[in-house]
Protein backbone atom coordinates (compact mmCIF):
# COMPACT_ATOMS: atom_id res chain seq x y z
CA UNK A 1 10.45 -6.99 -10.50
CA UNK A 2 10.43 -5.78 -7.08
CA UNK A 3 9.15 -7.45 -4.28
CA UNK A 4 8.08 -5.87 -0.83
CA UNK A 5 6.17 -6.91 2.17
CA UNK A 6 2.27 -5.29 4.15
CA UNK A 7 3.25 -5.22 7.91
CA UNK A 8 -1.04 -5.54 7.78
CA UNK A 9 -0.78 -9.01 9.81
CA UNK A 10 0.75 -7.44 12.54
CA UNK A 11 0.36 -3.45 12.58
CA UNK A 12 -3.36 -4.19 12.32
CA UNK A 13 -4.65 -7.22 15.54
CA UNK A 14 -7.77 -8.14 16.44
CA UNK A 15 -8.28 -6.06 19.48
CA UNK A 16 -8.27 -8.72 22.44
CA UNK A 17 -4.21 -9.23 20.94
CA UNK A 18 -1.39 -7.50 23.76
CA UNK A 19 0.55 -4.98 21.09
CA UNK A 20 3.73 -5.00 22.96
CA UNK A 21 3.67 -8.79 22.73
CA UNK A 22 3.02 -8.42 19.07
CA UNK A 23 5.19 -5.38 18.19
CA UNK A 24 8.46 -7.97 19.54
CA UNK A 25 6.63 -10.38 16.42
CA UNK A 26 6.50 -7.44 14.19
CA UNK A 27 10.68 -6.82 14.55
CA UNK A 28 10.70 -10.92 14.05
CA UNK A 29 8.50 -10.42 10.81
CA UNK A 30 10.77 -7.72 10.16
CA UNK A 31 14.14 -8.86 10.65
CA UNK A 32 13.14 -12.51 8.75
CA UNK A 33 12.16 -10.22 5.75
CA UNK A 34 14.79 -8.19 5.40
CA UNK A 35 16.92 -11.30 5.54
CA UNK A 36 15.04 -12.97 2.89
CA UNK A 37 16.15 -10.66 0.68
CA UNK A 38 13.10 -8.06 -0.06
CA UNK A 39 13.24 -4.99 -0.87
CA UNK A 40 10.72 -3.04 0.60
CA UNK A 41 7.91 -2.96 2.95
CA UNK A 42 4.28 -1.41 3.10
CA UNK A 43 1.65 -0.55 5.64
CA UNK A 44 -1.55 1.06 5.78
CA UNK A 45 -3.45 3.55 7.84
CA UNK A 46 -6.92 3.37 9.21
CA UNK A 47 -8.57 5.08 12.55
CA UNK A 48 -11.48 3.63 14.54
CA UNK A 49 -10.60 -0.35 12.99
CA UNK A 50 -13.09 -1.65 15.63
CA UNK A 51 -12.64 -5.29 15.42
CA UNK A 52 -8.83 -4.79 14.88
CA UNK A 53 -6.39 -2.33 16.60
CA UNK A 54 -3.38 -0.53 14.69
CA UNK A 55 -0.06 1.38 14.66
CA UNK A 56 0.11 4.12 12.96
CA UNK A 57 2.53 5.02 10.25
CA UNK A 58 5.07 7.66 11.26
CA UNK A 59 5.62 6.37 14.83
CA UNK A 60 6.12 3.11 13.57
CA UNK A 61 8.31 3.72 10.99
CA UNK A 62 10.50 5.76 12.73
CA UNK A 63 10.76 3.16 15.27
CA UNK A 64 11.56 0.44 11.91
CA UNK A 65 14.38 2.74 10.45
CA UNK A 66 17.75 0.65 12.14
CA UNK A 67 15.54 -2.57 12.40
CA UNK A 68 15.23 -3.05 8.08
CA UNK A 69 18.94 -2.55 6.55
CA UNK A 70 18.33 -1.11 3.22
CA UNK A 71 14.70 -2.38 2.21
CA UNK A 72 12.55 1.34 1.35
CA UNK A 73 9.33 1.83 3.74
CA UNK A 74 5.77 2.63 2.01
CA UNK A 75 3.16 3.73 3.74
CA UNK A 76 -0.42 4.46 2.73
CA UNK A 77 -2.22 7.57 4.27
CA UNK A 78 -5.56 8.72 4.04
CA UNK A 79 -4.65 12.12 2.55
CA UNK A 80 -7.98 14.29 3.19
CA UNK A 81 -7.65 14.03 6.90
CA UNK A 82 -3.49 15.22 6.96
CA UNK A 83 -2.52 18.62 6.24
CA UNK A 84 0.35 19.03 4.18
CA UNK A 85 2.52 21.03 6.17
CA UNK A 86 2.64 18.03 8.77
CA UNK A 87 3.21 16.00 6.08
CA UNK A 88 5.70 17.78 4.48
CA UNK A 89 7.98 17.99 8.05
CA UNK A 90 7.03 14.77 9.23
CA UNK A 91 7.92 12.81 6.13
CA UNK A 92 11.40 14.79 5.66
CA UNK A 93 11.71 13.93 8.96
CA UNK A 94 11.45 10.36 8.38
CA UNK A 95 13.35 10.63 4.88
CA UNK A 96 16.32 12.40 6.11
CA UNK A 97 16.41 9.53 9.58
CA UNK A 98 16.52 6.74 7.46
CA UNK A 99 19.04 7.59 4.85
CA UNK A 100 16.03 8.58 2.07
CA UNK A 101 14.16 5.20 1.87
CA UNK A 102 10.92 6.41 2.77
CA UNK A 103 7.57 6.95 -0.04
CA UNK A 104 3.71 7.80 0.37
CA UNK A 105 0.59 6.13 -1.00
CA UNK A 106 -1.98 8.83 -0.73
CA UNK A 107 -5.78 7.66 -0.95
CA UNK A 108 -9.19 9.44 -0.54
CA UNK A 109 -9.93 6.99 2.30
CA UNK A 110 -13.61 5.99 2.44
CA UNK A 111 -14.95 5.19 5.68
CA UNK A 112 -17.84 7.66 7.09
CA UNK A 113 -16.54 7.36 10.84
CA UNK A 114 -12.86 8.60 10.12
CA UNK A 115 -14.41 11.50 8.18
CA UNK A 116 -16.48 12.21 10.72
CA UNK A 117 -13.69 12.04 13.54
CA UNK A 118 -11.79 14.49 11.95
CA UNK A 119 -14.49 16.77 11.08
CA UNK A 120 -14.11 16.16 7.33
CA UNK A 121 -17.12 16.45 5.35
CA UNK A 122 -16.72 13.57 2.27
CA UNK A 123 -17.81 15.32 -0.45
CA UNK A 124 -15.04 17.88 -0.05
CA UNK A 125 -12.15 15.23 -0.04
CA UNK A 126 -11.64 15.50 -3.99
CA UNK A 127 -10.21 18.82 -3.15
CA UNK A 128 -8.60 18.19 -0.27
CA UNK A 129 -6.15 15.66 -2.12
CA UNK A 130 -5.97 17.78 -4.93
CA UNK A 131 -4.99 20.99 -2.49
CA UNK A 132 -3.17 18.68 -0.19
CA UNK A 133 -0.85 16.72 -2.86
CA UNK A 134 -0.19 20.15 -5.00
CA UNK A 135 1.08 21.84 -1.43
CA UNK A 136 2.99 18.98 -0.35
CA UNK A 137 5.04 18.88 -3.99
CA UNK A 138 5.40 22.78 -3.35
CA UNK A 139 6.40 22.75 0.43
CA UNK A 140 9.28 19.83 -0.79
CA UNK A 141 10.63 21.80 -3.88
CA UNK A 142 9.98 25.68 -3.45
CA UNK A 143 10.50 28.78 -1.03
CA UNK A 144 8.10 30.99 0.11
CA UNK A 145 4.74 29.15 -0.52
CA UNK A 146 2.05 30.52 -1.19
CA UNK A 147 -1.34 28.18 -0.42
CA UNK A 148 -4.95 27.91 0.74
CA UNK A 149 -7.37 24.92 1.33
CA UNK A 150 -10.02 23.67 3.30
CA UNK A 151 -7.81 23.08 6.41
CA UNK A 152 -4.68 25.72 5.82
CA UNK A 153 -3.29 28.40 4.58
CA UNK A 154 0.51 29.76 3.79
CA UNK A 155 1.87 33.09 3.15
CA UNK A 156 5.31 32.75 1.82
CA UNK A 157 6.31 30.15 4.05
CA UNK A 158 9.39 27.76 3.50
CA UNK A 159 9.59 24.42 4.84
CA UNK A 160 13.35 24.56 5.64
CA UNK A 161 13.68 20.90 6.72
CA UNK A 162 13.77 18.76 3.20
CA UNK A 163 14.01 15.32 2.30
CA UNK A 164 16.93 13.72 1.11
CA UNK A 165 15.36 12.14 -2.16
CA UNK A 166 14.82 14.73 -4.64
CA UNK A 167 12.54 16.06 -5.79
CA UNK A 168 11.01 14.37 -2.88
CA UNK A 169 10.17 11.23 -1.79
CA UNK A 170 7.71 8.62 -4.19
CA UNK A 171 4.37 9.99 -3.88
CA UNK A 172 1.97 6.62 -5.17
CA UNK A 173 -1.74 7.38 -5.71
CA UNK A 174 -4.18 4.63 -4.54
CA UNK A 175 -7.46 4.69 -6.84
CA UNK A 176 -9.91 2.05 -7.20
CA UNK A 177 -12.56 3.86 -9.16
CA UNK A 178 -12.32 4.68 -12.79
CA UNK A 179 -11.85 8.16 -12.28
CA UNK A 180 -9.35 8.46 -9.63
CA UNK A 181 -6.79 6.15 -11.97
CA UNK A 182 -7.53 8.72 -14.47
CA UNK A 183 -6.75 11.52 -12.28
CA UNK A 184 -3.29 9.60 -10.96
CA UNK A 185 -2.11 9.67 -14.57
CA UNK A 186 -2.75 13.15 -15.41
CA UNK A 187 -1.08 14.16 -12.13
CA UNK A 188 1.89 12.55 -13.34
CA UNK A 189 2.13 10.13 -10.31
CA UNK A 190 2.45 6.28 -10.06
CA UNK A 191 -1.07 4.64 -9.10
CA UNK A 192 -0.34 2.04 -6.71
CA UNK A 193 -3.04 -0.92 -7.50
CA UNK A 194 -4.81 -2.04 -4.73
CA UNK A 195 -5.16 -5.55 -3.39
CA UNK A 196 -9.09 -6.53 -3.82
CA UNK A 197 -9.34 -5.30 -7.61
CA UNK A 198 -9.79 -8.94 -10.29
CA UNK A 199 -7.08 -9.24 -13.18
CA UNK A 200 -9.25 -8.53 -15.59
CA UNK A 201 -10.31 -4.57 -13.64
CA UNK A 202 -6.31 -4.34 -13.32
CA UNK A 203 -6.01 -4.81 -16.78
CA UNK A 204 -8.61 -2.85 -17.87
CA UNK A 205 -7.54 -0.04 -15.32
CA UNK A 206 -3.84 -0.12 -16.59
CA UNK A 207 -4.64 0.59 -20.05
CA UNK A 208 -6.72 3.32 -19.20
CA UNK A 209 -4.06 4.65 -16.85
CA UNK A 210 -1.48 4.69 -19.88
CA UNK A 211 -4.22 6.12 -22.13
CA UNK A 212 -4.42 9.21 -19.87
CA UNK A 213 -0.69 9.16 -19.13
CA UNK A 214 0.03 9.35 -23.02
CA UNK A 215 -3.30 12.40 -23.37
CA UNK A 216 -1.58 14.59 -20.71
CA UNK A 217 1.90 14.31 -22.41
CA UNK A 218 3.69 12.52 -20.40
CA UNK A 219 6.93 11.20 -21.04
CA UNK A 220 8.38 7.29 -21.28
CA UNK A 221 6.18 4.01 -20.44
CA UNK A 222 4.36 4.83 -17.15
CA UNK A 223 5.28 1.25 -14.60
CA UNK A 224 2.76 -0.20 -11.68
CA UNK A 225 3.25 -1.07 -8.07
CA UNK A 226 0.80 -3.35 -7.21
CA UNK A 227 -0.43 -5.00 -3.34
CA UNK A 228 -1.77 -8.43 -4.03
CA UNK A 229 -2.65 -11.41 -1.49
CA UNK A 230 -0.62 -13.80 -1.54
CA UNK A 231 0.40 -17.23 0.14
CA UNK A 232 3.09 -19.38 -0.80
CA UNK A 233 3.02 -23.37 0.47
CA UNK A 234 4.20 -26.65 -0.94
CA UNK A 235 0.68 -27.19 -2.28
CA UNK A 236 -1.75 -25.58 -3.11
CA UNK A 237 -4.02 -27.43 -0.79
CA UNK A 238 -1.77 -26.35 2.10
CA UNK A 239 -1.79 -23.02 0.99
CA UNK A 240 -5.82 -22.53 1.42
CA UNK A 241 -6.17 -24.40 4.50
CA UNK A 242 -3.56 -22.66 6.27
CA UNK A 243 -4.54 -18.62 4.65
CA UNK A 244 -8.18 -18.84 4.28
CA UNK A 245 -8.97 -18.60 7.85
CA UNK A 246 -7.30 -14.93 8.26
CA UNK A 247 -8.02 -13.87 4.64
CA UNK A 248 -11.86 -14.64 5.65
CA UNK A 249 -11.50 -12.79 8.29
CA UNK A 250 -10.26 -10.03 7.26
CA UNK A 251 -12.47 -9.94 4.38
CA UNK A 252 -15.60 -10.20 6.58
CA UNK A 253 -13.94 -6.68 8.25
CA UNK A 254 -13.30 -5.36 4.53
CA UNK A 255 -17.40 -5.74 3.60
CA UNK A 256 -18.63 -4.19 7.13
CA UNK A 257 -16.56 -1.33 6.33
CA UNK A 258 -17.70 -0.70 2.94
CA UNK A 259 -14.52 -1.11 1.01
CA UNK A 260 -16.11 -3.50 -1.76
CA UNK A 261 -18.23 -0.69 -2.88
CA UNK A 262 -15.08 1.32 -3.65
CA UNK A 263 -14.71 -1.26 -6.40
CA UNK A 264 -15.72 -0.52 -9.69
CA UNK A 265 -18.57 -1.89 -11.00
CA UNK A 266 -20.63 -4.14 -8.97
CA UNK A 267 -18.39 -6.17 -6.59
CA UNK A 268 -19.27 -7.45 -3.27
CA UNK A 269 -17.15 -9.32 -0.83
CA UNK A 270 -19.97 -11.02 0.77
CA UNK A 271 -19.66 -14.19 -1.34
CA UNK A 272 -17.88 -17.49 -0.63
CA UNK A 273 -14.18 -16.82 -0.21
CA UNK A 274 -12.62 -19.81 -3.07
CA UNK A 275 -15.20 -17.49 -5.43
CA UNK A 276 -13.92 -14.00 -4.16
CA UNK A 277 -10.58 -15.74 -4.78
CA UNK A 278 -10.74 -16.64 -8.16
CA UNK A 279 -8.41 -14.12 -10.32
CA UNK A 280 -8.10 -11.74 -7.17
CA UNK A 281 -5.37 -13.72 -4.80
CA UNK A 282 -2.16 -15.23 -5.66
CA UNK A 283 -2.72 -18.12 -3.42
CA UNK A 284 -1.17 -21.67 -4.07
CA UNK A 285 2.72 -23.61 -4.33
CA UNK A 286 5.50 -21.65 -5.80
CA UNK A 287 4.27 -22.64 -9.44
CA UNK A 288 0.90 -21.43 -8.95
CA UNK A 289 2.26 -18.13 -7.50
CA UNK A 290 4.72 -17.65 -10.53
CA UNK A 291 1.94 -18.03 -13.00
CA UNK A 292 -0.38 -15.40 -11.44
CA UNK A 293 2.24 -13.24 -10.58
CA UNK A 294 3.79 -13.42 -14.65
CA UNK A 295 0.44 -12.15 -15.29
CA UNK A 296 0.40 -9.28 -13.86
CA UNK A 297 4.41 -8.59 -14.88
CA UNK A 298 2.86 -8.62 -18.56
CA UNK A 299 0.72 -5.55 -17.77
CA UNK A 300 4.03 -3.55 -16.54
CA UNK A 301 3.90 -4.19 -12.76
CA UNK A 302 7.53 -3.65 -11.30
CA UNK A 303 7.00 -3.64 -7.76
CA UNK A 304 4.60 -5.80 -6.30
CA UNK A 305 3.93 -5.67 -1.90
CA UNK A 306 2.43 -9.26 -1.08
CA UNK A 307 0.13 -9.01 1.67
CA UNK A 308 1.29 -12.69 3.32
CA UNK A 309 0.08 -12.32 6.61
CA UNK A 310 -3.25 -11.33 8.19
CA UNK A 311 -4.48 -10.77 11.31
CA UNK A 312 -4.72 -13.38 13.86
CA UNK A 313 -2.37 -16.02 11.55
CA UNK A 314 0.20 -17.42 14.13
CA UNK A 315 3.96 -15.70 13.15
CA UNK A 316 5.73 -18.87 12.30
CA UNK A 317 2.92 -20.00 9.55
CA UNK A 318 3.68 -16.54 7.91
CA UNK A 319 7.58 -16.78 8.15
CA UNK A 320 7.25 -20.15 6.27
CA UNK A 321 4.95 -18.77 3.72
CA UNK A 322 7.00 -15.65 3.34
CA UNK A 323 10.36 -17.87 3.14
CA UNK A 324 9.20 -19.90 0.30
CA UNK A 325 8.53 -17.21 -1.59
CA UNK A 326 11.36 -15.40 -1.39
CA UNK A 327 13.51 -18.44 -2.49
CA UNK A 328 10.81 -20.44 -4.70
CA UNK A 329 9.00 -17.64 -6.38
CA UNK A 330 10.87 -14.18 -6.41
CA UNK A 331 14.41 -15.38 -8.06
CA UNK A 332 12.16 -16.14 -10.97
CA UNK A 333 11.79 -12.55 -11.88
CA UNK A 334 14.81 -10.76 -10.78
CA UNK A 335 16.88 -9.02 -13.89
CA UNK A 336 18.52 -11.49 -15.64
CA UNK A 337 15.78 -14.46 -14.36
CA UNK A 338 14.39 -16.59 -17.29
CA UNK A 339 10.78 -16.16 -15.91
């Protein structure tokens, strides 16, 4: 397995927080896990994140390319509000600056304000990530496009900049509904699993990812990157008393925002946070954290991002957290590893 690391604990601060003061944490948080050993890190985009504040992806990345060695750099976009010409430039851009380590996570998004802020009506955003994800493949592998959707159109235009992965870049898929799994596996993509989703949807999910893999003829045994929360400590008791103050937080921000009702079925984050943590977070000492995270190995998860530090949590109880695991947790399933 891989493992990677969500910049969300300090891209994303509660908005009375001085960024420059945190951005100098952010290189610390950087630096520490690139020297830890990980392989990759992920962040996430959201406009408007009244009570937090947040960098956004490309100028932060850029600014991250000399700071993280060799790790790759994932970032999640809200795809109905980009337009894939920007996309396509900006992310060659960033592919061809940092030696081709960069890869996408493209999701519907789901919050009324951003729609609205971009003049994006939400019931056309089906076919804006269809039309968007189609054109971006194009722009990155083909001359003289030829396109149309709801916010462009091409005539036998050529994006001459491309990336130095080929085809292009990883292009990941985040779905929480049903449906939109179903739709990553008969586009052929990876669906990257998101953090709030039980073990027993993510199970249910993956087979029903493979099942539509397998119906739209695709080739080999599909594998699953995966976000989880997670907190390593020497016990278990340590590791809720010193997360569950930012993960309740944060949670509190999740359910104002709606993102529980993204969920299938009928989930709802406004319950008591050891219940919402029960077979959802990976939260506990290095044994605990093996056990949960075997789990989800079983199910094909390669590459799992561990979301180990939330806004607000002081830097130096996340560096500890994030240390542990890296030598407690993560040599346990490395090729080779007897886990």
């Amino acid at each position: 397995m891989y493992f990677g690391v969500n910049l969300l604990g300090l891209a994303q601060q509660p908005r009375d927080q001085d960024m420059q003061e945190r951005f100098g944490e952010l290189l610390e948080w950087v630096h520490a896990v690139r020297d830890a050993g990980y392989d990759h890190f992920t962040m996430g985009q959201h406009y408007l994140t009244a009570p937090f504040q947040q960098f956004q992806p490309v100028p932060l990345l850029a600014r991250l390319i000399p700071e993280t060695g060799s790790m790759r750099m994932y970032s999640t976009l809200i795809v109905p509000l980009q337009n894939p010409v920007e996309l396509a430039e900006s992310w060659a851009s960033l592919d061809v600056l940092s030696g081709g380590r960069v890869g996408m996570c493209l999701a519907l998004g789901y919050r009324d304000e951003e729609y609205a802020a971009f003049g994006v009506d939400p019931k056309t955003r089906l076919r804006r990530q269809r039309d968007t994800i189609e054109t971006l493949r194009r722009l990155w592998t083909e001359d003289d496009v030829t396109a149309e959707g709801l916010n462009f159109r091409l005539e036998k235009q050529t994006v001459t900049l491309r990336p130095v992965q080929k085809p292009h870049p990883p292009i990941w898929i985040a779905a929480n509904a049903d449906a939109a799994v179903v739709r990553a596996a008969q586009w052929g993509l990876k669906w990257n699993i998101n953090p709030h989703a039980t073990h027993e949807t993510v199970a249910r999910q993956v087979q029903l990812y493979k099942d539509a893999w397998r119906e739209a003829g695709h080739e080999g045994d599909p594998t699953f990157p995966i976000s989880r929360e997670v907190f390593c400590a020497e016990t278990r008791e340590d590791a809720v008393r010193l997360a569950f103050p930012y993960l309740g937080q944060k949670y509190a921000a999740y359910g104002s925002w709606g993102q529980d009702k993204q969920l299938p079925g009928d989930e709802s984050f406004q319950i008591p946070l050891e219940e919402l943590a029960g077979d959802r977070f990976i939260i506990g000492d290095p044994d605990d954290c093996a056990r949960e995270i075997a789990r989800y190995r079983d199910l094909g998860i390669d590459r799992m991002h561990l979301r180990t530090n939330w806004p607000g949590m002081p830097l130096e109880t996340a560096l500890t957290g994030m240390r542990l695991f890296a030598r407690e947790v993560a040599p346990r399933f490395r090729e080779g590893a007897a886990a």
